[in-house]
Protein backbone atom coordinates (compact mmCIF):
# COMPACT_ATOMS: atom_id res chain seq x y z
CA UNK A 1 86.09 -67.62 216.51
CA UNK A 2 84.49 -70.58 218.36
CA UNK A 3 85.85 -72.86 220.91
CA UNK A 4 84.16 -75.80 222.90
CA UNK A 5 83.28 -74.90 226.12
CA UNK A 6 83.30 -77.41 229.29
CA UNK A 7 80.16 -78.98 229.75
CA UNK A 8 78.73 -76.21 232.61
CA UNK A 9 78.42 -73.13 231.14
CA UNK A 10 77.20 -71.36 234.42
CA UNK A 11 79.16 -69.64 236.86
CA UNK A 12 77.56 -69.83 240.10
CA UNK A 13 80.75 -68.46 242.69
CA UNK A 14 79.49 -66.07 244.78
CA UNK A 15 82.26 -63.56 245.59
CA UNK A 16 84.56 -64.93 242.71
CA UNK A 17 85.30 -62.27 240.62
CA UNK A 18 87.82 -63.85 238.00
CA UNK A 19 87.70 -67.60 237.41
CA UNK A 20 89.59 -69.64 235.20
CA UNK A 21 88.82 -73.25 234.23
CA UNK A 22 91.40 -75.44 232.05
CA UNK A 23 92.30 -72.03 230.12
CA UNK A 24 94.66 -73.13 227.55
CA UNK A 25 96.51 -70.58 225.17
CA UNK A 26 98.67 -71.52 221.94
CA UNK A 27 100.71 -69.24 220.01
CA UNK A 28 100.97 -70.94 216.83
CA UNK A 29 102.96 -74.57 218.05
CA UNK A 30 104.25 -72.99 221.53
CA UNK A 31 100.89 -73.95 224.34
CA UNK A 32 101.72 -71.03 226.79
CA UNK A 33 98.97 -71.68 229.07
CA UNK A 34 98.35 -75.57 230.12
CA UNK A 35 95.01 -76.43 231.78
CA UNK A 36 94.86 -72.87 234.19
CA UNK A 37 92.31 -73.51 236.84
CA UNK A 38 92.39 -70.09 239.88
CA UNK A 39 89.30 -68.61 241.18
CA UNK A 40 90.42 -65.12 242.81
CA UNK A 41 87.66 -63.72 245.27
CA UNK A 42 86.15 -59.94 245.58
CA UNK A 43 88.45 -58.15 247.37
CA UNK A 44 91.64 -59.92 247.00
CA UNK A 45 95.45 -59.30 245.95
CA UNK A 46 96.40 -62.18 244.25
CA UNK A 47 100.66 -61.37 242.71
CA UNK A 48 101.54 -64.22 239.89
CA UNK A 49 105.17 -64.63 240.12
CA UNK A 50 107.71 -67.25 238.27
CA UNK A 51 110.20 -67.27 235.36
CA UNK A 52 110.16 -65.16 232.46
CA UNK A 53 107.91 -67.36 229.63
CA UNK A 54 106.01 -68.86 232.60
CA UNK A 55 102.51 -67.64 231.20
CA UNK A 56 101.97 -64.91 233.85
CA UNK A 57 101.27 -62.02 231.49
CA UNK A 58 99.55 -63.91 228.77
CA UNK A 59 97.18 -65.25 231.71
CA UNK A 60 96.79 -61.61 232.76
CA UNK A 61 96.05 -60.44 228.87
CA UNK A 62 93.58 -63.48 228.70
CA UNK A 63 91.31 -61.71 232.11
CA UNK A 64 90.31 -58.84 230.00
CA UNK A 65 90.50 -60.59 226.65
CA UNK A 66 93.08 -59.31 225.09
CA UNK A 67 94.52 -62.33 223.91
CA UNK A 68 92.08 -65.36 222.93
CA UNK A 69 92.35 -68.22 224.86
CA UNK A 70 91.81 -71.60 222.67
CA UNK A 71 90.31 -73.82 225.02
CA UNK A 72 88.88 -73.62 228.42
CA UNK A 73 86.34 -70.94 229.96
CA UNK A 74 87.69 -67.27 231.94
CA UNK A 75 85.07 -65.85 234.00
CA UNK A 76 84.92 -61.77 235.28
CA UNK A 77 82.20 -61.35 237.80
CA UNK A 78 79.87 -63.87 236.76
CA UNK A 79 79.99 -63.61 233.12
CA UNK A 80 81.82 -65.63 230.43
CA UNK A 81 84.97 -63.02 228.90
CA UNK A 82 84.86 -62.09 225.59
CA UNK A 83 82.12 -64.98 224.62
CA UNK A 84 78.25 -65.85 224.16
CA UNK A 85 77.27 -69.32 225.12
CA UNK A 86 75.32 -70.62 222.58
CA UNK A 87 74.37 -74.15 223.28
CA UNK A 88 77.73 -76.39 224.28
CA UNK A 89 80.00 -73.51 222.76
CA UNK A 90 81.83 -70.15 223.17
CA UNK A 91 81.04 -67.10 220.55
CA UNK A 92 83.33 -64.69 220.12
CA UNK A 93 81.78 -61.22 220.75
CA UNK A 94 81.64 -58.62 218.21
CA UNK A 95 84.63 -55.62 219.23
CA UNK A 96 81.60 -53.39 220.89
CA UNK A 97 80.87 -55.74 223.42
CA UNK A 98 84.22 -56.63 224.50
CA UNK A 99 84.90 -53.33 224.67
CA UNK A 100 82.06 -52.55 226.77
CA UNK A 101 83.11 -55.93 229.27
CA UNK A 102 86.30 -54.58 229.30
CA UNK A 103 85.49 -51.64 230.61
CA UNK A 104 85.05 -52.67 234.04
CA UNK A 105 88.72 -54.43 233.92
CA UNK A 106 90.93 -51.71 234.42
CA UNK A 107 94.92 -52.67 233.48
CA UNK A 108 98.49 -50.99 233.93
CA UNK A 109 101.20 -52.15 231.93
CA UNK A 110 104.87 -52.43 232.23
CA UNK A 111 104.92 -49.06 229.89
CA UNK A 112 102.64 -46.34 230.69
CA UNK A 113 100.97 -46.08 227.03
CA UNK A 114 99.70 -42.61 227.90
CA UNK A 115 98.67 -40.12 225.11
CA UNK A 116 101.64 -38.26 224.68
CA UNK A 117 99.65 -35.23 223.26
CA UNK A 118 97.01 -35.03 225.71
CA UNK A 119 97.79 -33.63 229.30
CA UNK A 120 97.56 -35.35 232.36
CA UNK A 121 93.99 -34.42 232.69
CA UNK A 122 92.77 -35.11 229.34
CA UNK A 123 94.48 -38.62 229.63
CA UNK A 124 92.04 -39.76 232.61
CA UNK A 125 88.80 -38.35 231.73
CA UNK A 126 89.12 -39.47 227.32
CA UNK A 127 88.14 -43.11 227.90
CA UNK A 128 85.02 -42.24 230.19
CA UNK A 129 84.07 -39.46 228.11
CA UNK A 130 84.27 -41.55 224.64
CA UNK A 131 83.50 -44.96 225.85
CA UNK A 132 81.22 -44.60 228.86
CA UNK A 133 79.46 -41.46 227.30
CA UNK A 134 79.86 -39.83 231.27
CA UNK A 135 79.70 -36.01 231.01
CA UNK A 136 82.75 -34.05 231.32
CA UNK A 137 80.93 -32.04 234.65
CA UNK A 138 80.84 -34.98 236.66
CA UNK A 139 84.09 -37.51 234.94
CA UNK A 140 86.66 -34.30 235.43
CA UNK A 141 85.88 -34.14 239.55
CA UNK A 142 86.93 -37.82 239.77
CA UNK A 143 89.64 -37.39 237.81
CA UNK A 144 91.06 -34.45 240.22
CA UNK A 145 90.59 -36.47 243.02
CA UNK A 146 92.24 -39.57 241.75
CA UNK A 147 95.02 -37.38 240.72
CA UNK A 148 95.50 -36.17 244.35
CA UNK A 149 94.98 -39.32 245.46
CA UNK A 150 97.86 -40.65 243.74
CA UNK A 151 99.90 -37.67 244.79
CA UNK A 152 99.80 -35.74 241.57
CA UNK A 153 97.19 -32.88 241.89
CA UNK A 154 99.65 -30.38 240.69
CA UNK A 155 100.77 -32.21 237.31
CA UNK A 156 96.99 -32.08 235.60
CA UNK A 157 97.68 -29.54 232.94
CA UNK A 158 101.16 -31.27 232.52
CA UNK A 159 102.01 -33.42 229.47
CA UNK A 160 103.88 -37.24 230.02
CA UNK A 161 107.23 -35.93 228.75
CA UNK A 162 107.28 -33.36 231.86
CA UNK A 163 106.93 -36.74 234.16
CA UNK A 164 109.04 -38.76 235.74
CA UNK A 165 108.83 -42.57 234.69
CA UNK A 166 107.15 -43.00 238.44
CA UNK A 167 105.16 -39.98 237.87
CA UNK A 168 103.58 -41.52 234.21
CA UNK A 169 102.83 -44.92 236.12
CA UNK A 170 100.95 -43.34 239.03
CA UNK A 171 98.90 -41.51 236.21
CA UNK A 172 98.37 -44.95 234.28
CA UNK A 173 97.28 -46.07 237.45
CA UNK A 174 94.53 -43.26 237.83
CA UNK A 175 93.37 -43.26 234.79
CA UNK A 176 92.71 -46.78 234.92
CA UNK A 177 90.62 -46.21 237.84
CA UNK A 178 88.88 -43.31 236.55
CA UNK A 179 86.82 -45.84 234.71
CA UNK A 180 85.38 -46.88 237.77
CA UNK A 181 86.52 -51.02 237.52
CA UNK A 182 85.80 -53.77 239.48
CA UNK A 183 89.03 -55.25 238.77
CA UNK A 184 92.52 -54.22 238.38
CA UNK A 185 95.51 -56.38 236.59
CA UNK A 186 98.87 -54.91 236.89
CA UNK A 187 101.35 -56.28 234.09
CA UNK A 188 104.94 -55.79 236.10
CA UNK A 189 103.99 -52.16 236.82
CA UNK A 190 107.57 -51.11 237.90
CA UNK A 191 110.06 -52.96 235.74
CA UNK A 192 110.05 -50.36 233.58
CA UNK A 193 111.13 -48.15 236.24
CA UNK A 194 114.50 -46.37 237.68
CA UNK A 195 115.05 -47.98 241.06
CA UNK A 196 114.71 -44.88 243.07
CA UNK A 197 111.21 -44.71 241.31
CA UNK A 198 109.73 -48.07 242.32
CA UNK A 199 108.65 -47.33 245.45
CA UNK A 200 106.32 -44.24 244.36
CA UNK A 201 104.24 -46.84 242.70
CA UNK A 202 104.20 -49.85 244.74
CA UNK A 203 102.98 -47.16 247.11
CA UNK A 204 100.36 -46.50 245.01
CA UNK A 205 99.65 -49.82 244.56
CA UNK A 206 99.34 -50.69 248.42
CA UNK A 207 97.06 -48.13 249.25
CA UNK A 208 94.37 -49.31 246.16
CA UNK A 209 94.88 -52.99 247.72
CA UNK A 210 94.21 -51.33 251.25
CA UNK A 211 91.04 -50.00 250.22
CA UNK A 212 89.56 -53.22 248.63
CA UNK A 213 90.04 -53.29 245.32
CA UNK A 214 90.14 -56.93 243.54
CA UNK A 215 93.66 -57.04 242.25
CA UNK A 216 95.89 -59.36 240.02
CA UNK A 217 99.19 -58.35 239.93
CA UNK A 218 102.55 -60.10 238.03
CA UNK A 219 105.18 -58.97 239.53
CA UNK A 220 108.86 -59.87 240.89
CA UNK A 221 108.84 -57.05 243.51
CA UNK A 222 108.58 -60.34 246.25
CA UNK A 223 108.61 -57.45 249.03
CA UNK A 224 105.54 -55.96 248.03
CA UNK A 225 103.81 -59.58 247.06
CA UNK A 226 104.40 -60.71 251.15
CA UNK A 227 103.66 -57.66 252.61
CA UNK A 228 100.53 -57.16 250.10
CA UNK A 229 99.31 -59.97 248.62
CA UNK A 230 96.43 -61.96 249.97
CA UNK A 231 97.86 -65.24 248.06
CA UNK A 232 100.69 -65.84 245.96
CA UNK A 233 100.69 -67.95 242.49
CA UNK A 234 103.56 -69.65 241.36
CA UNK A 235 103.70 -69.97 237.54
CA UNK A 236 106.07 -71.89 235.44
CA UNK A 237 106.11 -73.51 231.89
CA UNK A 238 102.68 -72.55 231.63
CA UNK A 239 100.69 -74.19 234.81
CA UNK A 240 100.58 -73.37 238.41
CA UNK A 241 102.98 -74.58 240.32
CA UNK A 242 102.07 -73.87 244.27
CA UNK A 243 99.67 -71.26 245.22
CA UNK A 244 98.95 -70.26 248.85
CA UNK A 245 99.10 -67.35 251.26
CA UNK A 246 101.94 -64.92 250.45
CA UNK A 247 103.70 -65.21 253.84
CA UNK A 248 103.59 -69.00 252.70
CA UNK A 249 105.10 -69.04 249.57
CA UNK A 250 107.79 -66.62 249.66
CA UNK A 251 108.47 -67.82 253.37
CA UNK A 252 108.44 -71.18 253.14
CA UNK A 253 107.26 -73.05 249.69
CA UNK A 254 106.88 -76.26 249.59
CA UNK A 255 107.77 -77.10 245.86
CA UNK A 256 111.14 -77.65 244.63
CA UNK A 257 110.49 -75.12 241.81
CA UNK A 258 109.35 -72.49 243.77
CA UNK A 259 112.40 -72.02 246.44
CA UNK A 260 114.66 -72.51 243.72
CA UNK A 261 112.46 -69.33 242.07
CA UNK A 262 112.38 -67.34 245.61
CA UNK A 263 116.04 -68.15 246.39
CA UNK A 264 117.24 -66.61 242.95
CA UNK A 265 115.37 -63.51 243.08
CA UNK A 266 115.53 -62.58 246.92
């Protein structure tokens, strides 16, 4: 697949480690994303909130390339996703190579797609064993440690079915970082989620933004998006709406769209 690119093809942000410029997305006659231009810097919790349909996960899925966008450029970390530049356009790379990009964008989705018939251990360490080639002596240490980090030390030789819906998310969430990423997108992490089980991983979640971890999180937890996010986006009908600091735009937006948004879900 090729698509035009804008006439620059050279990211020159320093600090920026995702930015978008005039992403579009279509699914067939339906244009989910409209124009997307957001530059998220090293370091910071950015939590996409808005409607259901808005675009927020489909921008998400178009970070780490797994959905195409059709027009526009997405940048990781200096470097163009999923694409060569080749002259004035965009080359879609072959599946090794995104593969290999994507392994520094690690992601956690609203269900906790872990191997069922691997154990808790065996679920963190597979994708650095088999995609990073890391040797089992020095990926299973990290893995321990991530385990306890998340509070979970004692469930490694434990399969997903043992684990509490919380429980399976915190693991999603360590084995995503097990892969060592520069980046993590979180795709409504706790909708999926008994109530008494949300705060377990938004717990989770606080303590990786604590430590500095770049961050993109859709959510509708607006709680954890004042108290954690550096900067709020608000999405709807595919195009940003009002972005600012969180205390901001959950406190006191300035769009019409946006209190209506905060009013209906606070």
């Amino acid at each position: 697949m090729t698509i035009t690119a804008a006439p620059d093809v050279t990211s020159t942000h320093t600090g920026t480690m995702v930015k978008a410029e005039q992403v579009d997305k279509h699914y067939g006659p339906l244009h989910v994303l409209k124009g997307i231009d957001l530059e998220i810097n090293a370091g910071e919790v950015v939590c996409l909130i808005g409607p259901s349909g808005s675009g927020k996960s489909t921008l998400l899925r178009c970070i780490n390339h797994l959905e195409r966008i059709d027009g526009g450029r997405m940048w990781v970390d200096g470097k163009v996703v999923g694409y060569n530049i080749k002259g004035s356009k965009l080359h879609e790379q072959k599946d090794a190579e995104i593969r290999r990009s994507r392994a520094d964008i690690g992601m956690v989705f609203q269900h906790f797609n872990l191997f069922p018939h691997m154990t808790v251990l065996e679920n963190l360490t597979e994708a650095p064993l088999q995609v990073l080639k890391q040797k089992k002596a020095d990926v299973t240490p990290r893995a321990l440690e991530l385990l306890e980090r998340v509070g979970l030390a004692s469930k490694a030789g434990a399969y997903p079915r043992q684990l509490s819906g919380g429980q399976q998310q915190r693991v999603a969430i360590a084995r995503a970082l097990c892969m060592e990423p520069k980046l993590m997108l979180f795709d409504e992490p706790t909708s999926a989620l008994d109530p008494e089980l949300v705060g377990e991983v938004l717990k989770v979640m606080k303590d990786l933004a604590q430590s500095g971890m770049t961050m993109v999180v859709v959510t509708h937890e607006m709680n954890f998006a004042r108290d954690v996010a550096d900067r709020v986006v608000f999405m709807a009908d595919g195009t940003i709406i009002e972005q600012g600091p969180a205390q901001q735009i959950i406190g006191n937006p300035q769009n019409e769209r946006t209190k209506s948004f905060i009013n209906s879900v606070l």
